[in-house]
C-alpha atoms as a PDB file:
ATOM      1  CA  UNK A   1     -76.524  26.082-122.090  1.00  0.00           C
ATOM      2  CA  UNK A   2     -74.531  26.283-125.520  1.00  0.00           C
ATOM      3  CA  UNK A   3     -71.730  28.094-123.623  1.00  0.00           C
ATOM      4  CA  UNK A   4     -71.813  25.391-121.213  1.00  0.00           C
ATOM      5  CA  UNK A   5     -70.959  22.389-123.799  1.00  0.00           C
ATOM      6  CA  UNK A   6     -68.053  24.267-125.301  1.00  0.00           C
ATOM      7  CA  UNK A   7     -66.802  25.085-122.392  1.00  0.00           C
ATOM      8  CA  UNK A   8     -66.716  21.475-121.344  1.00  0.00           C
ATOM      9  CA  UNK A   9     -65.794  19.927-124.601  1.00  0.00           C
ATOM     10  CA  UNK A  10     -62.337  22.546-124.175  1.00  0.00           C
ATOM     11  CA  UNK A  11     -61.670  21.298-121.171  1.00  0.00           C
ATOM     12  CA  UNK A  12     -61.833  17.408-122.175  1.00  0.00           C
ATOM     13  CA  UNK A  13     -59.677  18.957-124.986  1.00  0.00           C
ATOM     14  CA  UNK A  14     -57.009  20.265-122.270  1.00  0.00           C
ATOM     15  CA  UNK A  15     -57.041  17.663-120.112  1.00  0.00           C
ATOM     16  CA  UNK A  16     -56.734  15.111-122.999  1.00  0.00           C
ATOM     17  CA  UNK A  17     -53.736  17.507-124.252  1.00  0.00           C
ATOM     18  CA  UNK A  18     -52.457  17.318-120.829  1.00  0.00           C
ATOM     19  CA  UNK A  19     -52.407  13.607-120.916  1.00  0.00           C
ATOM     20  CA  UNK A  20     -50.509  13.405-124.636  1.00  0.00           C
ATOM     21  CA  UNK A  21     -48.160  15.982-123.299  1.00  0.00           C
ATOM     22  CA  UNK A  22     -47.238  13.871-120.152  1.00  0.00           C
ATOM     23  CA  UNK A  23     -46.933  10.466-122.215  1.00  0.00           C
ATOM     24  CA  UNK A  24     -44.514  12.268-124.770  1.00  0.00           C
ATOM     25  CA  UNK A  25     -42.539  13.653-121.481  1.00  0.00           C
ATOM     26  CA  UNK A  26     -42.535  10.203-120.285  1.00  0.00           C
ATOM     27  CA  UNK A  27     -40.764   9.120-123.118  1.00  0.00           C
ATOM     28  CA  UNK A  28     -38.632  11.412-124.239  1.00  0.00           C
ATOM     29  CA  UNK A  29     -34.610  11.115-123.576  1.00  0.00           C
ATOM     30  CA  UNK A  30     -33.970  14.762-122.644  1.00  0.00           C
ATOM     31  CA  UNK A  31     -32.645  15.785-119.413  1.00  0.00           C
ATOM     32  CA  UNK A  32     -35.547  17.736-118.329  1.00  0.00           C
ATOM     33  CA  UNK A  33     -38.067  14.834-119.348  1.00  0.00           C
ATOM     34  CA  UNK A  34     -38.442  14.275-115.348  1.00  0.00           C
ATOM     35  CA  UNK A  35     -39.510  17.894-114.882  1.00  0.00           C
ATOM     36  CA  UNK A  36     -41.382  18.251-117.738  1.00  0.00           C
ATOM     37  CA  UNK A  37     -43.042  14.752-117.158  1.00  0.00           C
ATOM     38  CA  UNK A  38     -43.975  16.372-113.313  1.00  0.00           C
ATOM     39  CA  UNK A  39     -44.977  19.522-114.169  1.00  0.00           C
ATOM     40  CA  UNK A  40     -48.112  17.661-116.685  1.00  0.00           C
ATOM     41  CA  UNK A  41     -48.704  15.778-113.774  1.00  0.00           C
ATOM     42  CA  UNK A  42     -49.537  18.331-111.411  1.00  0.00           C
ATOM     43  CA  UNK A  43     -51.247  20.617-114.029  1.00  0.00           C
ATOM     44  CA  UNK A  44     -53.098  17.312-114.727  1.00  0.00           C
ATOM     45  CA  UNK A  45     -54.224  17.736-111.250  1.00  0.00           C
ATOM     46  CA  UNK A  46     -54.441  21.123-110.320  1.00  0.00           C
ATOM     47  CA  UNK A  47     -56.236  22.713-112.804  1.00  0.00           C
ATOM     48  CA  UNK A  48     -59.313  20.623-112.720  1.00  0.00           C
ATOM     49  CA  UNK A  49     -59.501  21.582-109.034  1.00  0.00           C
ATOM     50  CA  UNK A  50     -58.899  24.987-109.858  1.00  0.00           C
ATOM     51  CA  UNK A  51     -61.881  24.851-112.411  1.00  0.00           C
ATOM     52  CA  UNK A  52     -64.209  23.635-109.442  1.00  0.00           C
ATOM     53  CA  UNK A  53     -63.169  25.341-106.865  1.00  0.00           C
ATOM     54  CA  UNK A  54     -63.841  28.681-109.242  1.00  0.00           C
ATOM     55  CA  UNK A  55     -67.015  27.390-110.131  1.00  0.00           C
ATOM     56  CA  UNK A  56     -68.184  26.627-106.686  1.00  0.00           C
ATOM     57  CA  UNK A  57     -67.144  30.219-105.624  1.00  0.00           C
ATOM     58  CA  UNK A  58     -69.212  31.866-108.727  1.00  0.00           C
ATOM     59  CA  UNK A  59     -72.278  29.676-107.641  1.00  0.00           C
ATOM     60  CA  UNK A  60     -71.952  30.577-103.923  1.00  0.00           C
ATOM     61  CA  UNK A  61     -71.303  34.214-104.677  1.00  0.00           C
ATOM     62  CA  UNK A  62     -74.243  34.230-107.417  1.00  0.00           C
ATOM     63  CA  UNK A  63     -77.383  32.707-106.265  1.00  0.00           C
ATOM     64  CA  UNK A  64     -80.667  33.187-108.077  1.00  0.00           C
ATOM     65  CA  UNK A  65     -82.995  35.197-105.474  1.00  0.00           C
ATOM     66  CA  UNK A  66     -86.162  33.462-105.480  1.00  0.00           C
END
């Protein structure tokens, strides 16, 4: 269960990451603040799902035999 809690707390730390990292793009004069502001977007999006989906596969592939 420990392993569980870290786990989660570094993915709120990621995602929050993500979110700082796609405000500063946002903002930023650069010519490459469109992509860069983009890119956090989709990995704001993706890699959550990515996270579930992979979990959902483990549980599916490793159910407890009662």
């Amino acid at each position: 269960m420990k392993l569980k809690r870290i786990l989660a707390l570094l993915g709120v730390v990621f995602l929050v990451s993500l979110y700082v990292l796609t405000l500063i793009a946002s903002l930023t004069a650069s010519p490459n603040a469109g992509q860069y502001f983009l890119a956090c977007i989709y990995a704001t999006i993706v890699i959550p799902v990515l996270f579930w989906a992979y979990s959902l596969i483990y549980k599916l592939t490793h159910k407890k035999k009662d």
